[in-house]
PDB file of N, CA and C in Angstrom:
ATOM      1  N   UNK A   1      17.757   7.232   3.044  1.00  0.00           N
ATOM      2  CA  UNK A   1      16.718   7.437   4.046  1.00  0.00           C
ATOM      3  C   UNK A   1      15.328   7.315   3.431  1.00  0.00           C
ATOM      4  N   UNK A   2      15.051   8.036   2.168  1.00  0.00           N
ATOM      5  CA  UNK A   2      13.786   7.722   1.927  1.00  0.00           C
ATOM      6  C   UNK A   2      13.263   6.369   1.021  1.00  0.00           C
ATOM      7  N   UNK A   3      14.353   5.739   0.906  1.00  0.00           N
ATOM      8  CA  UNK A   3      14.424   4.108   0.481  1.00  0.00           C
ATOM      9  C   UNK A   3      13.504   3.226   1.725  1.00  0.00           C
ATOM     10  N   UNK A   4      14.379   3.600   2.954  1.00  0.00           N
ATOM     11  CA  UNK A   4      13.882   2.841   4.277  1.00  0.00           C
ATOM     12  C   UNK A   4      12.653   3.603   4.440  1.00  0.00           C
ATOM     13  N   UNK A   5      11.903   4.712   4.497  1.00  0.00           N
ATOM     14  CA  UNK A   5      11.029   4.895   4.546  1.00  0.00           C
ATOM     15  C   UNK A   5      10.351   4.830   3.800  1.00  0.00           C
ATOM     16  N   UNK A   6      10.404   4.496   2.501  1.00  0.00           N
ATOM     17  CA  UNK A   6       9.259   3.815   1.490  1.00  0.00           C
ATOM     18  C   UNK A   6       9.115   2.329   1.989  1.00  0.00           C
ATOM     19  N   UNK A   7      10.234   1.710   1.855  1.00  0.00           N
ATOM     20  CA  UNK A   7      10.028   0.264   2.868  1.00  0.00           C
ATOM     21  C   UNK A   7       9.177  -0.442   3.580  1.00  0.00           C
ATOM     22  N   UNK A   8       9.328   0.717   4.882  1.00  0.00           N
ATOM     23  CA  UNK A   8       8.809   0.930   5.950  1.00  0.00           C
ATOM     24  C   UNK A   8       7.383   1.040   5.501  1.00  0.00           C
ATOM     25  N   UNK A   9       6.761   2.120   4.831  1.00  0.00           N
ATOM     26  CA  UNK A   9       5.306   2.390   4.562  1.00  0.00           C
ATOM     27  C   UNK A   9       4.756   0.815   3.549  1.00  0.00           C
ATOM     28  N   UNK A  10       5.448   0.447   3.172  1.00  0.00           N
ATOM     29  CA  UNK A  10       5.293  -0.650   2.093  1.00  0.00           C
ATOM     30  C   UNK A  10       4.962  -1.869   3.464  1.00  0.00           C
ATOM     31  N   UNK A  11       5.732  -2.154   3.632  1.00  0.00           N
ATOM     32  CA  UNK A  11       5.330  -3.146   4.601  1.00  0.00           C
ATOM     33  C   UNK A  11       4.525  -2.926   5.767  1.00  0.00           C
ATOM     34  N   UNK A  12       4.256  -1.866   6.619  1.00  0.00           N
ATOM     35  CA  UNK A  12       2.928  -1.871   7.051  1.00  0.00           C
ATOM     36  C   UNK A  12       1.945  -2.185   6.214  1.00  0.00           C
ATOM     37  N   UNK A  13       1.638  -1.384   5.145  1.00  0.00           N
ATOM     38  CA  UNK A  13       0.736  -1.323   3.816  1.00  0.00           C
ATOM     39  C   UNK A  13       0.386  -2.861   4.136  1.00  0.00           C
ATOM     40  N   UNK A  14       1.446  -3.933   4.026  1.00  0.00           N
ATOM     41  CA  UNK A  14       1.355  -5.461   3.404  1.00  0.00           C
ATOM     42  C   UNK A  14       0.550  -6.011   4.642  1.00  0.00           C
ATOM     43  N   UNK A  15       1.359  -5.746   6.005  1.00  0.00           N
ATOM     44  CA  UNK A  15       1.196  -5.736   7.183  1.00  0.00           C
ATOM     45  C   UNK A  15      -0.586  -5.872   7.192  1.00  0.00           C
ATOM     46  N   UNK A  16      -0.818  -4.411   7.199  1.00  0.00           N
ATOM     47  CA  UNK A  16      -2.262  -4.177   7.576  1.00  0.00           C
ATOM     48  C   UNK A  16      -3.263  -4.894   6.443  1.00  0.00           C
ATOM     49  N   UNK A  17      -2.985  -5.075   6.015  1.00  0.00           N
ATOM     50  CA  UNK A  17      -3.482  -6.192   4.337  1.00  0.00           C
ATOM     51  C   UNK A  17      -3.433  -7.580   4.657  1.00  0.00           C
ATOM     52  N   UNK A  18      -2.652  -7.437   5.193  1.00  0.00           N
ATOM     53  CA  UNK A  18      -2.889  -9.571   5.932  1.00  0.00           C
ATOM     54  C   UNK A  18      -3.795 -10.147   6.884  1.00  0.00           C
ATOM     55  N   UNK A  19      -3.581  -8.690   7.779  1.00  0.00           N
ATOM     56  CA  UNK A  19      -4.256  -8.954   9.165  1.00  0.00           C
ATOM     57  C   UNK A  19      -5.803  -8.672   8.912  1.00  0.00           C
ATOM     58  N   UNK A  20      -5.967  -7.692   7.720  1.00  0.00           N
ATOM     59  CA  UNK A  20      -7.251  -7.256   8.311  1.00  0.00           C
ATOM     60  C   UNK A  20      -8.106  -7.098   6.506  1.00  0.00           C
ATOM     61  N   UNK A  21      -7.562  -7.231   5.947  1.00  0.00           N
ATOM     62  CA  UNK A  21      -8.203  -7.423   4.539  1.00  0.00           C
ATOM     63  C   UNK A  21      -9.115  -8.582   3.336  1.00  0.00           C
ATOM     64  N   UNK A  22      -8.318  -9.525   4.620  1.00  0.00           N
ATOM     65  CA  UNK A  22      -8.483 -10.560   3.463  1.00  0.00           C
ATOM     66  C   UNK A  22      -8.145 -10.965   2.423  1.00  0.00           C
ATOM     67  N   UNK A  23      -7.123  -9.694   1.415  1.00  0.00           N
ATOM     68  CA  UNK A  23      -7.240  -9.988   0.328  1.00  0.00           C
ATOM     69  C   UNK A  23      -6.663 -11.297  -0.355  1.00  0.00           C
ATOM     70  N   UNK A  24      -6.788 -11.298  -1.834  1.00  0.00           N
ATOM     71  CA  UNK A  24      -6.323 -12.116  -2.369  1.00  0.00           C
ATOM     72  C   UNK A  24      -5.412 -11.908  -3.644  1.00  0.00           C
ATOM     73  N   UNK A  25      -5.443 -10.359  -3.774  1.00  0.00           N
ATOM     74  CA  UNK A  25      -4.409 -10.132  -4.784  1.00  0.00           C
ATOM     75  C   UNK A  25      -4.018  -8.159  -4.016  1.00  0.00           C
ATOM     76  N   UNK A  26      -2.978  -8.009  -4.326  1.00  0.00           N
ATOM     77  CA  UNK A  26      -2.238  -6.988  -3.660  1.00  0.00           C
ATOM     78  C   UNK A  26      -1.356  -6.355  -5.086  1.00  0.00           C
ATOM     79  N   UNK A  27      -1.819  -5.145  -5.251  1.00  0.00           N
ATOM     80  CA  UNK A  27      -0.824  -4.783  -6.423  1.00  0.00           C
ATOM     81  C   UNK A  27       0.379  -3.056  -5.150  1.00  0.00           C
ATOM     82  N   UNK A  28       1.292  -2.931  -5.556  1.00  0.00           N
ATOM     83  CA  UNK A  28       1.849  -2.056  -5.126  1.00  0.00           C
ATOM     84  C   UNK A  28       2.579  -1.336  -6.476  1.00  0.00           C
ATOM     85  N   UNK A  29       2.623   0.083  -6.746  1.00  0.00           N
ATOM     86  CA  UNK A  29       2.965   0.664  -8.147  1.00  0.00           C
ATOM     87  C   UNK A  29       4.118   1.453  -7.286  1.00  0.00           C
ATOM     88  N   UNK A  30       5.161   1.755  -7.968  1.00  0.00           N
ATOM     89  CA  UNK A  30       6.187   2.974  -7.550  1.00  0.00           C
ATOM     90  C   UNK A  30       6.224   3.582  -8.173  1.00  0.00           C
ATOM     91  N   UNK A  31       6.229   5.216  -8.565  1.00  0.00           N
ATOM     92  CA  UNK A  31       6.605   6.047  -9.583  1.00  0.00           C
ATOM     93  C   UNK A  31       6.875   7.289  -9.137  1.00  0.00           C
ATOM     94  N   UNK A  32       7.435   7.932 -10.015  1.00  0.00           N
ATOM     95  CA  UNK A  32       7.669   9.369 -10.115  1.00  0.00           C
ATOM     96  C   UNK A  32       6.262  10.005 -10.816  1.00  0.00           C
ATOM     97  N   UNK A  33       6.331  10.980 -10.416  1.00  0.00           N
ATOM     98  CA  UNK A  33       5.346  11.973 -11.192  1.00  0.00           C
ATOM     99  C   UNK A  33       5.361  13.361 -11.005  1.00  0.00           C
ATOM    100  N   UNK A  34       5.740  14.184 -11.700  1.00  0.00           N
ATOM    101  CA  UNK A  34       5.775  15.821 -11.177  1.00  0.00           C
ATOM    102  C   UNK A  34       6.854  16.148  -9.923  1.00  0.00           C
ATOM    103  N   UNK A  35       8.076  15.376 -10.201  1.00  0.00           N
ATOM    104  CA  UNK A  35       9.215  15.166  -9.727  1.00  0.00           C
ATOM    105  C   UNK A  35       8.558  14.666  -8.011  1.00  0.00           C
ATOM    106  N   UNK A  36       7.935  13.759  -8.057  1.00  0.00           N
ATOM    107  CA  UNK A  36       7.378  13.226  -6.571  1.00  0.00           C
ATOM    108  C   UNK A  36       7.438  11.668  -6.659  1.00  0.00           C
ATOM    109  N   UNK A  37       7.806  11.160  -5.652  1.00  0.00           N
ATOM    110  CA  UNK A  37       8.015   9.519  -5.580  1.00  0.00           C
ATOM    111  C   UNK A  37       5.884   9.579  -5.272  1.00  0.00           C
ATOM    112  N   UNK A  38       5.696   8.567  -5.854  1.00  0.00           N
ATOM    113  CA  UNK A  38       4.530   7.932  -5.658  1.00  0.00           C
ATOM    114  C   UNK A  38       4.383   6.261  -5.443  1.00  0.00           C
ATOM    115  N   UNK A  39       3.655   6.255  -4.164  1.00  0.00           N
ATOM    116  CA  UNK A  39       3.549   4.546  -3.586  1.00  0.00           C
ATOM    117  C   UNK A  39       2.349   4.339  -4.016  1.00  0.00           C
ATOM    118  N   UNK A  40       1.183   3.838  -4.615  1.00  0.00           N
ATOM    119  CA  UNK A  40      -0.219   3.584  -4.307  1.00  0.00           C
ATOM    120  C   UNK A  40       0.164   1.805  -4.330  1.00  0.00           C
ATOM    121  N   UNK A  41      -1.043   1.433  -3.013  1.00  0.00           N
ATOM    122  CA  UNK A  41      -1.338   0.163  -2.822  1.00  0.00           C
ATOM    123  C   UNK A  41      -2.877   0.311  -2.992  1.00  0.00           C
ATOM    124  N   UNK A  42      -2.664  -1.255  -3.749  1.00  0.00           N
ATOM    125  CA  UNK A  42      -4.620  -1.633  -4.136  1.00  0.00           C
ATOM    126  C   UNK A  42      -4.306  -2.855  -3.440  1.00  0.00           C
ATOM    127  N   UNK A  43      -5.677  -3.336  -3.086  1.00  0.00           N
ATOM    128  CA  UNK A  43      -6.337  -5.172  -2.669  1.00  0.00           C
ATOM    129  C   UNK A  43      -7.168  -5.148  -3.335  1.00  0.00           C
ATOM    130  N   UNK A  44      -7.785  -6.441  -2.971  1.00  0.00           N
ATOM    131  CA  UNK A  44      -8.791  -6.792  -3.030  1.00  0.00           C
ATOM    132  C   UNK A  44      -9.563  -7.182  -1.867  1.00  0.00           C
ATOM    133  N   UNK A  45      -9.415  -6.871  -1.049  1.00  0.00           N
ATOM    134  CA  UNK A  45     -10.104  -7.225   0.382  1.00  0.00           C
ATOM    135  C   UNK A  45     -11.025  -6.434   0.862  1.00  0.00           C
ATOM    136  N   UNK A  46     -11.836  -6.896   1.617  1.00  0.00           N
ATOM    137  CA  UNK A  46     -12.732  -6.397   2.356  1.00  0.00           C
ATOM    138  C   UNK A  46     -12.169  -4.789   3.047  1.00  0.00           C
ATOM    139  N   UNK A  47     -13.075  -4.077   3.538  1.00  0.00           N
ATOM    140  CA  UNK A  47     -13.015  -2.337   4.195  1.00  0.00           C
ATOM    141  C   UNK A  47     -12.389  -1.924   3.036  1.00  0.00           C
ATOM    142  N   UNK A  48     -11.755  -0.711   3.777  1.00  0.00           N
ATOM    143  CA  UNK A  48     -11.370   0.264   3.114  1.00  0.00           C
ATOM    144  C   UNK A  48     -11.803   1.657   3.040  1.00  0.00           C
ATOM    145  N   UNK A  49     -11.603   2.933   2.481  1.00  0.00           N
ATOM    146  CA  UNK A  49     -12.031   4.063   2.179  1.00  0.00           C
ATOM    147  C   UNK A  49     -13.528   4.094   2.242  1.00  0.00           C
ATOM    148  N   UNK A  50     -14.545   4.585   2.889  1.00  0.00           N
ATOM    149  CA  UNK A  50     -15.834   4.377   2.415  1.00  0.00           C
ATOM    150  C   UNK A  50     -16.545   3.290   2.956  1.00  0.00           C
ATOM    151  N   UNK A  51     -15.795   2.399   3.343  1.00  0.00           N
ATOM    152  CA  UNK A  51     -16.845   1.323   4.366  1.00  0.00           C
ATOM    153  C   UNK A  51     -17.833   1.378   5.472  1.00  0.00           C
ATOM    154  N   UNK A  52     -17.512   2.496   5.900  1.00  0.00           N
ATOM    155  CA  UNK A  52     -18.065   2.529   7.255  1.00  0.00           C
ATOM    156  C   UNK A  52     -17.270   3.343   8.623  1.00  0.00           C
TER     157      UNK A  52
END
């Protein structure tokens, strides 16, 4: 279950990155840390956190 729901968040992630980013490079990291799954997605595209 939480396979398909990492998935799931992963591909919106990609999703909303196509449609509306622009970017041109997309990194996605998986890890553990402090016994916690961790997803972070970076671009390079336009908006984001702080834009506006």
């Amino acid at each position: 279950m939480e396979c398909l729901s990492l998935q799931r968040v992963a591909e919106e992630a990609l999703t909303n990155i196509v449609k509306h980013s622009h970017a041109t490079v997309v990194q996605i990291r998986i890890y553990y840390e402090n016994s916690a799954l961790i997803m972070e997605v970076e671009d390079n595209g336009v908006g984001g956190c702080g834009s506006g």
